[in-house]
PDB file of N, CA and C in Angstrom:
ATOM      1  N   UNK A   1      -2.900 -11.521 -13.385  1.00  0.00           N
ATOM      2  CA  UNK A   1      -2.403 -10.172 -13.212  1.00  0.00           C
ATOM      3  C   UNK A   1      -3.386  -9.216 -13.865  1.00  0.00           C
ATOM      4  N   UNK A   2      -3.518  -7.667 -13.221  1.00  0.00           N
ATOM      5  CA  UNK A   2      -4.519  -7.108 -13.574  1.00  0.00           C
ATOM      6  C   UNK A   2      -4.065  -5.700 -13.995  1.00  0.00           C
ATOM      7  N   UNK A   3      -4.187  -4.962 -14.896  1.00  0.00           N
ATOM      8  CA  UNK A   3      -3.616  -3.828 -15.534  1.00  0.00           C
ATOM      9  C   UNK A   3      -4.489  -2.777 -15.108  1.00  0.00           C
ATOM     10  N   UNK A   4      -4.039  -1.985 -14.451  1.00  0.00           N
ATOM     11  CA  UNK A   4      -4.865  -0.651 -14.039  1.00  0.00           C
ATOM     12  C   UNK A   4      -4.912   0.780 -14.974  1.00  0.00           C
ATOM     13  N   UNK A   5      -5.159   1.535 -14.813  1.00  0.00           N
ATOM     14  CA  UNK A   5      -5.787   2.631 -16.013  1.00  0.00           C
ATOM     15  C   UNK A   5      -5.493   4.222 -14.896  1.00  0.00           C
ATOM     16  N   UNK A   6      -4.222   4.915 -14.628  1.00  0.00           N
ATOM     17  CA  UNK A   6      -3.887   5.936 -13.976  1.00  0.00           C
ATOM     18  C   UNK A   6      -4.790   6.923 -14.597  1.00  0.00           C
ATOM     19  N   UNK A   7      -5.732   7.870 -13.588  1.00  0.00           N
ATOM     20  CA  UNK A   7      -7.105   8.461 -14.083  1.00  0.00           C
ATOM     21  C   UNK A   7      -6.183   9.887 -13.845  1.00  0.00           C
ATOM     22  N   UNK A   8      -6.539  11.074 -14.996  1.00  0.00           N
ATOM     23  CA  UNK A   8      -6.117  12.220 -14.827  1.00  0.00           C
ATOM     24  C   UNK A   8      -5.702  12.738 -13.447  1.00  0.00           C
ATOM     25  N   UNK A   9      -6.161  12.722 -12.219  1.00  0.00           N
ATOM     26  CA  UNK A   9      -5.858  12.994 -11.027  1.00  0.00           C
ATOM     27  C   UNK A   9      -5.047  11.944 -10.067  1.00  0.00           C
ATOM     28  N   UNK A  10      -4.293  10.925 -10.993  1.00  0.00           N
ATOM     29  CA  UNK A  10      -3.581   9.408 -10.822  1.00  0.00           C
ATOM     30  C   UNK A  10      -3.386   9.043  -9.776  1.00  0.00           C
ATOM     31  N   UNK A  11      -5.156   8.717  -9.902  1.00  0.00           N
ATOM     32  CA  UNK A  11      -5.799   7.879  -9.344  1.00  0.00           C
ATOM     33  C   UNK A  11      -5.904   5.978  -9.826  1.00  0.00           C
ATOM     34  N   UNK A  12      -5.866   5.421  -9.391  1.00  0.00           N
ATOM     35  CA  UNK A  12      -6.054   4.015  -9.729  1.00  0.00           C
ATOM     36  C   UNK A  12      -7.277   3.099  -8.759  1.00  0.00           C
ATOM     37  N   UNK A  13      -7.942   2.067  -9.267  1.00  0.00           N
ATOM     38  CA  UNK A  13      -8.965   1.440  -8.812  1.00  0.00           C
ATOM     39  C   UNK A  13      -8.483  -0.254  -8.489  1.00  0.00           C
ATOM     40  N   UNK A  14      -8.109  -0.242  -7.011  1.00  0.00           N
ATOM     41  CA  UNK A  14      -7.462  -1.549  -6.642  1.00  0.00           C
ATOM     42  C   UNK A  14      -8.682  -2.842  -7.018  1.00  0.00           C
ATOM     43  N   UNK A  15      -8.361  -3.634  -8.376  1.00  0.00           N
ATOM     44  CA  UNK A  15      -9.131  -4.589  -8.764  1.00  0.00           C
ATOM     45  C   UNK A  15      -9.904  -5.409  -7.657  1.00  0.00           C
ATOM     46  N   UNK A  16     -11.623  -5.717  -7.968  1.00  0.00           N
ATOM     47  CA  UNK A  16     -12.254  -6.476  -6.795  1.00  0.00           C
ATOM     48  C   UNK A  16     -11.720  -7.628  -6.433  1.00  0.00           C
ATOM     49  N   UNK A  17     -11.082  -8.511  -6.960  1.00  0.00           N
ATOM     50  CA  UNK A  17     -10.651  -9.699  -6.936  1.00  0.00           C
ATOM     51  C   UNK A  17      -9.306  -9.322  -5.746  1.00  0.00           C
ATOM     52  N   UNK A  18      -8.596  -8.421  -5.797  1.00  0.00           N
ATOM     53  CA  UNK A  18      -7.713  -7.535  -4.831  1.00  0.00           C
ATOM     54  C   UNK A  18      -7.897  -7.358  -3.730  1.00  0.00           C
ATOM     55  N   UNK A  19      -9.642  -6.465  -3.923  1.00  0.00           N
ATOM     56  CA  UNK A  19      -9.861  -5.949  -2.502  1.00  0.00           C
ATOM     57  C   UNK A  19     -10.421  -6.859  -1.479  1.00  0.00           C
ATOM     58  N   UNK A  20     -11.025  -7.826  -2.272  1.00  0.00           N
ATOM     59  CA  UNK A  20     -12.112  -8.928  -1.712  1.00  0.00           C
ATOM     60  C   UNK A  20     -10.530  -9.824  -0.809  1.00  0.00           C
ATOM     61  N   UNK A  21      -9.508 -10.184  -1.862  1.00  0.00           N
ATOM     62  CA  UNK A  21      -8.862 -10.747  -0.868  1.00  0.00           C
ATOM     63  C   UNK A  21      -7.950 -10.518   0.359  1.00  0.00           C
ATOM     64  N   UNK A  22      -7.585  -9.152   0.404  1.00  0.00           N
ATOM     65  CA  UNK A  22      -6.513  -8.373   1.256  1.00  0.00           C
ATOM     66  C   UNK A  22      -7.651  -7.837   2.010  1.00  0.00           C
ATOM     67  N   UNK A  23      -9.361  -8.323   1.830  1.00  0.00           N
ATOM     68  CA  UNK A  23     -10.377  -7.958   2.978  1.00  0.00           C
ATOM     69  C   UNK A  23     -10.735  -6.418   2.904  1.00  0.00           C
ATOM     70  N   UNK A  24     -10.473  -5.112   2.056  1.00  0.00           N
ATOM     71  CA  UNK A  24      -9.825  -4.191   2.229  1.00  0.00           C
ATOM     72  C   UNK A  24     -11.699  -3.581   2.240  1.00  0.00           C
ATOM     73  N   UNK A  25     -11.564  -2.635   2.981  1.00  0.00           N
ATOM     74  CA  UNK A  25     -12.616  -1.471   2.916  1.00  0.00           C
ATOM     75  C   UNK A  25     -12.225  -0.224   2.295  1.00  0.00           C
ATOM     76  N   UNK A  26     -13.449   0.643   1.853  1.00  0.00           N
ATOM     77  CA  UNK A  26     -13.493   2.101   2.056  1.00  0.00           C
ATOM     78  C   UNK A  26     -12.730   2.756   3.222  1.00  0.00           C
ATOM     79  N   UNK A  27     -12.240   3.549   2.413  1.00  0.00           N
ATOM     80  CA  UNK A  27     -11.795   4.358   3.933  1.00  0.00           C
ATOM     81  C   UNK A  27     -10.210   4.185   4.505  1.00  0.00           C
ATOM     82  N   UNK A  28      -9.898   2.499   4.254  1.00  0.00           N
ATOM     83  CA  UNK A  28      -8.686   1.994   5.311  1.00  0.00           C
ATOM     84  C   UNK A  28      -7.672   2.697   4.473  1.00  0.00           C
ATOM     85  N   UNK A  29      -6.641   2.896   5.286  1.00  0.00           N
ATOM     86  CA  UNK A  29      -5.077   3.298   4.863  1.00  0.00           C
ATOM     87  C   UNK A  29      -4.547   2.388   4.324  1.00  0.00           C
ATOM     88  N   UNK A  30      -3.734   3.103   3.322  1.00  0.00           N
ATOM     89  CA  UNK A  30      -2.780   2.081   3.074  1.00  0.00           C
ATOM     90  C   UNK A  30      -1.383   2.776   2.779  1.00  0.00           C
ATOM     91  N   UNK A  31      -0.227   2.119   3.101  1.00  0.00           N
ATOM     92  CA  UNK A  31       1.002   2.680   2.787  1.00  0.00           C
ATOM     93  C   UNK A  31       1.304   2.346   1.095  1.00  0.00           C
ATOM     94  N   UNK A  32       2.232   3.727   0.846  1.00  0.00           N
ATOM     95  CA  UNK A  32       2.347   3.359  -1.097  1.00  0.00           C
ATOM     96  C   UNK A  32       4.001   3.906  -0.906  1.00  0.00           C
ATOM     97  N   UNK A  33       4.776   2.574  -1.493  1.00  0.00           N
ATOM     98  CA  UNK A  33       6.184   2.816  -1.562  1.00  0.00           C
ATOM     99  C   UNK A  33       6.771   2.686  -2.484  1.00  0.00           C
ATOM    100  N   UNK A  34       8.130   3.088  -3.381  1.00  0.00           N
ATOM    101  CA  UNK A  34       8.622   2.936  -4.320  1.00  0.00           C
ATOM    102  C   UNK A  34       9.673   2.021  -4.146  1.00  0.00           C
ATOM    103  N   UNK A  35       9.959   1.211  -5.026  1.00  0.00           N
ATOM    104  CA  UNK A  35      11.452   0.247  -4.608  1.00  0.00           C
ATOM    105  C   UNK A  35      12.011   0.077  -6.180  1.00  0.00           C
ATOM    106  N   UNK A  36      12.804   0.118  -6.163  1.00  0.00           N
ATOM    107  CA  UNK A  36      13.413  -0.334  -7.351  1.00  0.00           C
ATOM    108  C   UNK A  36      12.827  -0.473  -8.536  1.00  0.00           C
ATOM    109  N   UNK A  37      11.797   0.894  -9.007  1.00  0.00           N
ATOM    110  CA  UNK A  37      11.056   0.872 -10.168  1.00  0.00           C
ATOM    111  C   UNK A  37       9.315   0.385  -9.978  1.00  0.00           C
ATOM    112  N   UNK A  38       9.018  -0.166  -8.893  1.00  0.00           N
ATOM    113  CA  UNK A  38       7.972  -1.195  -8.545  1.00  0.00           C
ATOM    114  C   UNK A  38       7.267  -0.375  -7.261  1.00  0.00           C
ATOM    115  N   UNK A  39       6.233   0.035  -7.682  1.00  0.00           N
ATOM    116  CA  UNK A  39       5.102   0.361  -6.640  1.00  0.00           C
ATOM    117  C   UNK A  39       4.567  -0.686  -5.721  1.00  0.00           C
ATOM    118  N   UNK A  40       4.594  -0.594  -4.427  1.00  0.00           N
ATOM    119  CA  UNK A  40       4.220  -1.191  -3.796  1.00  0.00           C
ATOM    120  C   UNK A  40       2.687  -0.676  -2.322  1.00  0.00           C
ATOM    121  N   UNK A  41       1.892  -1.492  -2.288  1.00  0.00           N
ATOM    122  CA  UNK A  41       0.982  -0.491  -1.604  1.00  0.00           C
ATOM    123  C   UNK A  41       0.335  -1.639  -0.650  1.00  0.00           C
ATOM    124  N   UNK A  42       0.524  -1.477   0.412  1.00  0.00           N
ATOM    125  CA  UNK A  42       0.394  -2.070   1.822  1.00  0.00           C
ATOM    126  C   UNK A  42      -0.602  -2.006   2.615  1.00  0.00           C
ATOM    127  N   UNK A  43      -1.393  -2.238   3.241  1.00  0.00           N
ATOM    128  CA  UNK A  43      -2.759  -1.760   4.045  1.00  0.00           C
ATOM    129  C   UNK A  43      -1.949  -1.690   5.315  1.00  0.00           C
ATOM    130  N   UNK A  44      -2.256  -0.578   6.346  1.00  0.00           N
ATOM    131  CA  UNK A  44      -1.689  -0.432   7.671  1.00  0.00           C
ATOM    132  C   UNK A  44      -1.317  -1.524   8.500  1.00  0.00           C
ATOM    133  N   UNK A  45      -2.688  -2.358   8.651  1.00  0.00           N
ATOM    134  CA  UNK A  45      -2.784  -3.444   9.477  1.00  0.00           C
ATOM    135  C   UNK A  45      -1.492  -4.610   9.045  1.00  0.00           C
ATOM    136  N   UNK A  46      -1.385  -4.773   7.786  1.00  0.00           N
ATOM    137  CA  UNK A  46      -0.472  -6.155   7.870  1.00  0.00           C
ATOM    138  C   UNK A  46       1.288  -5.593   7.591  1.00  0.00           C
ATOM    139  N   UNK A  47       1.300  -4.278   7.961  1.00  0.00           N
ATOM    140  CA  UNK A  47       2.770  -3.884   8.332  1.00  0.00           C
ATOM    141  C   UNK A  47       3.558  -5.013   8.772  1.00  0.00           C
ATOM    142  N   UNK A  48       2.739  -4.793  10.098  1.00  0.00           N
ATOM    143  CA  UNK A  48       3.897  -5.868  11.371  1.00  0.00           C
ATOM    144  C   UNK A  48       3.973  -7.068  10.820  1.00  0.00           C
ATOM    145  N   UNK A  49       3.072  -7.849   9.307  1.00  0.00           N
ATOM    146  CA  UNK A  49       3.184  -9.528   8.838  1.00  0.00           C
ATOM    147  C   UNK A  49       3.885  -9.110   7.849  1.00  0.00           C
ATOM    148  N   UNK A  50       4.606  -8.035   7.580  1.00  0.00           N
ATOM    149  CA  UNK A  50       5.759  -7.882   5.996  1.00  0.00           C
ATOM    150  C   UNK A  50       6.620  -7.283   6.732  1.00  0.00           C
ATOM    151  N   UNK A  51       7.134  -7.264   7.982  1.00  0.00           N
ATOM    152  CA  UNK A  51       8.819  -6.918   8.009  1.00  0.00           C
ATOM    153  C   UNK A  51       9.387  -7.986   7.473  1.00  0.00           C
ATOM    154  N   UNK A  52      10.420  -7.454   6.926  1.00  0.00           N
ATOM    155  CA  UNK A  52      11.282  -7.463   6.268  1.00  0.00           C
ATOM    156  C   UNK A  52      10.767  -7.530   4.726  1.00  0.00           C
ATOM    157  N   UNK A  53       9.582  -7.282   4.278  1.00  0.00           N
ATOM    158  CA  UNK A  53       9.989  -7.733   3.006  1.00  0.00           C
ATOM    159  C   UNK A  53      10.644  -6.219   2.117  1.00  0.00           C
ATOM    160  N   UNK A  54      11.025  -5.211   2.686  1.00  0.00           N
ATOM    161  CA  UNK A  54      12.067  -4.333   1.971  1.00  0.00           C
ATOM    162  C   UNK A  54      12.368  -3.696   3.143  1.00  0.00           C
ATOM    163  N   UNK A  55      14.043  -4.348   3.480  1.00  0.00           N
ATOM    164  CA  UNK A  55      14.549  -4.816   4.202  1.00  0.00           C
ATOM    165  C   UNK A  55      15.336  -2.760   4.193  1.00  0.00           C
ATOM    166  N   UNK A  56      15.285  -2.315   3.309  1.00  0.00           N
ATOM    167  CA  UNK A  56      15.912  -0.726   3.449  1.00  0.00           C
ATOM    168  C   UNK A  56      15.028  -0.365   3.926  1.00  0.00           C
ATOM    169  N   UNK A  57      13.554  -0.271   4.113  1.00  0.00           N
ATOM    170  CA  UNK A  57      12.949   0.971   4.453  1.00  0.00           C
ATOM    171  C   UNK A  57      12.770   0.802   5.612  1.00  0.00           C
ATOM    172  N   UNK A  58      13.168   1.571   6.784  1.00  0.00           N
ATOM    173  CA  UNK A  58      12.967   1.602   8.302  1.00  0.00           C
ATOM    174  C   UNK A  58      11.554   1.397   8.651  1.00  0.00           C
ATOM    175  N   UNK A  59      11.364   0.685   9.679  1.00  0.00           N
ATOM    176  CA  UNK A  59       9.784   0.977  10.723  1.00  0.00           C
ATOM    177  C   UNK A  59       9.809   1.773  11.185  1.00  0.00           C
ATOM    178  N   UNK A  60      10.827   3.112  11.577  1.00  0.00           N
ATOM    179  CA  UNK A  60      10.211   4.527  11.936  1.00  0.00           C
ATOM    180  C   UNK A  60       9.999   5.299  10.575  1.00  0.00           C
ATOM    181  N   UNK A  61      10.448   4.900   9.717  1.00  0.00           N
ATOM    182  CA  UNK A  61       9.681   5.963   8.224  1.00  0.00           C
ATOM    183  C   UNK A  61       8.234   5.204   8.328  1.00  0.00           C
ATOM    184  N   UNK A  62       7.754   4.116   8.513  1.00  0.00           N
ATOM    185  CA  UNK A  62       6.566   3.639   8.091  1.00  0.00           C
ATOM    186  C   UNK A  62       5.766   3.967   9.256  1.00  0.00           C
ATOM    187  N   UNK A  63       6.250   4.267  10.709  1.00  0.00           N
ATOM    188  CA  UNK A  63       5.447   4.354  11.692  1.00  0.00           C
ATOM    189  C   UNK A  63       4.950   6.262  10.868  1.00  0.00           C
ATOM    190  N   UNK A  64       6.641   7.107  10.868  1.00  0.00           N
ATOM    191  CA  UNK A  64       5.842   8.201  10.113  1.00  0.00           C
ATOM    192  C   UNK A  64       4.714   8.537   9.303  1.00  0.00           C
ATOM    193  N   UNK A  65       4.940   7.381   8.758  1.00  0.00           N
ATOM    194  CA  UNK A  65       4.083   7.442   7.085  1.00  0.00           C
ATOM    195  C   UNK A  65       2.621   7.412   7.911  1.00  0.00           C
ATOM    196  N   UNK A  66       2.708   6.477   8.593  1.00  0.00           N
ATOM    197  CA  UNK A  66       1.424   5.767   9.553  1.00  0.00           C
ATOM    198  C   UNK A  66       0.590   6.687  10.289  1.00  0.00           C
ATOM    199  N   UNK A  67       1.433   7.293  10.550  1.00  0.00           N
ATOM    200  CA  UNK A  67       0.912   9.005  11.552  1.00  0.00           C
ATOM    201  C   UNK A  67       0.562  10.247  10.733  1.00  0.00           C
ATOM    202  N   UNK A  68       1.497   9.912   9.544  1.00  0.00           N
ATOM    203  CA  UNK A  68       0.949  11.355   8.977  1.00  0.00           C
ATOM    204  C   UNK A  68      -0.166  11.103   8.073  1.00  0.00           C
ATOM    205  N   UNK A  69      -1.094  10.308   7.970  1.00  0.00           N
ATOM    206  CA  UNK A  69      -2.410   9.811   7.978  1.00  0.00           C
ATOM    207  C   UNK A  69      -3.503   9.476   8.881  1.00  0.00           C
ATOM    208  N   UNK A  70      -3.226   9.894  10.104  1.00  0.00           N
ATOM    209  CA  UNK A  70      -3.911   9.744  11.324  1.00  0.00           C
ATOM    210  C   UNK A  70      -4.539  10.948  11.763  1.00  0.00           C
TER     211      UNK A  70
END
């Protein structure tokens, strides 16, 4: 587990060991959700391989979320 450091403009730096494995680039989207105290932050693409894993938040809030980054 890796402890991040919220930068005056809270900002955070997704650890290399992170990005290298979720494949992640510069640039890509990612969805950032709150659940029960616990930040959660998603890359666009593997939406459709985590339904259900928070089973309250609708796929039209996330298609929103999805668009209003487009």
């Amino acid at each position: 587990m890796d402890t991040v450091k919220v930068s005056p403009k809270f900002q955070v730096v997704i650890p290399q060991e992170i990005r290298k494995d979720l494949k992640l680039k510069p640039g890509e989207k990612l969805v950032i959700m709150e659940k029960g105290g616990t930040i959660h932050l998603i890359p666009v693409g593997k939406i459709k391989e985590l339904r259900g894993f928070i089973k309250t938040v609708s796929t039209k809030a996330l298609r929103d979320e999805n668009e209003r980054f487009d």
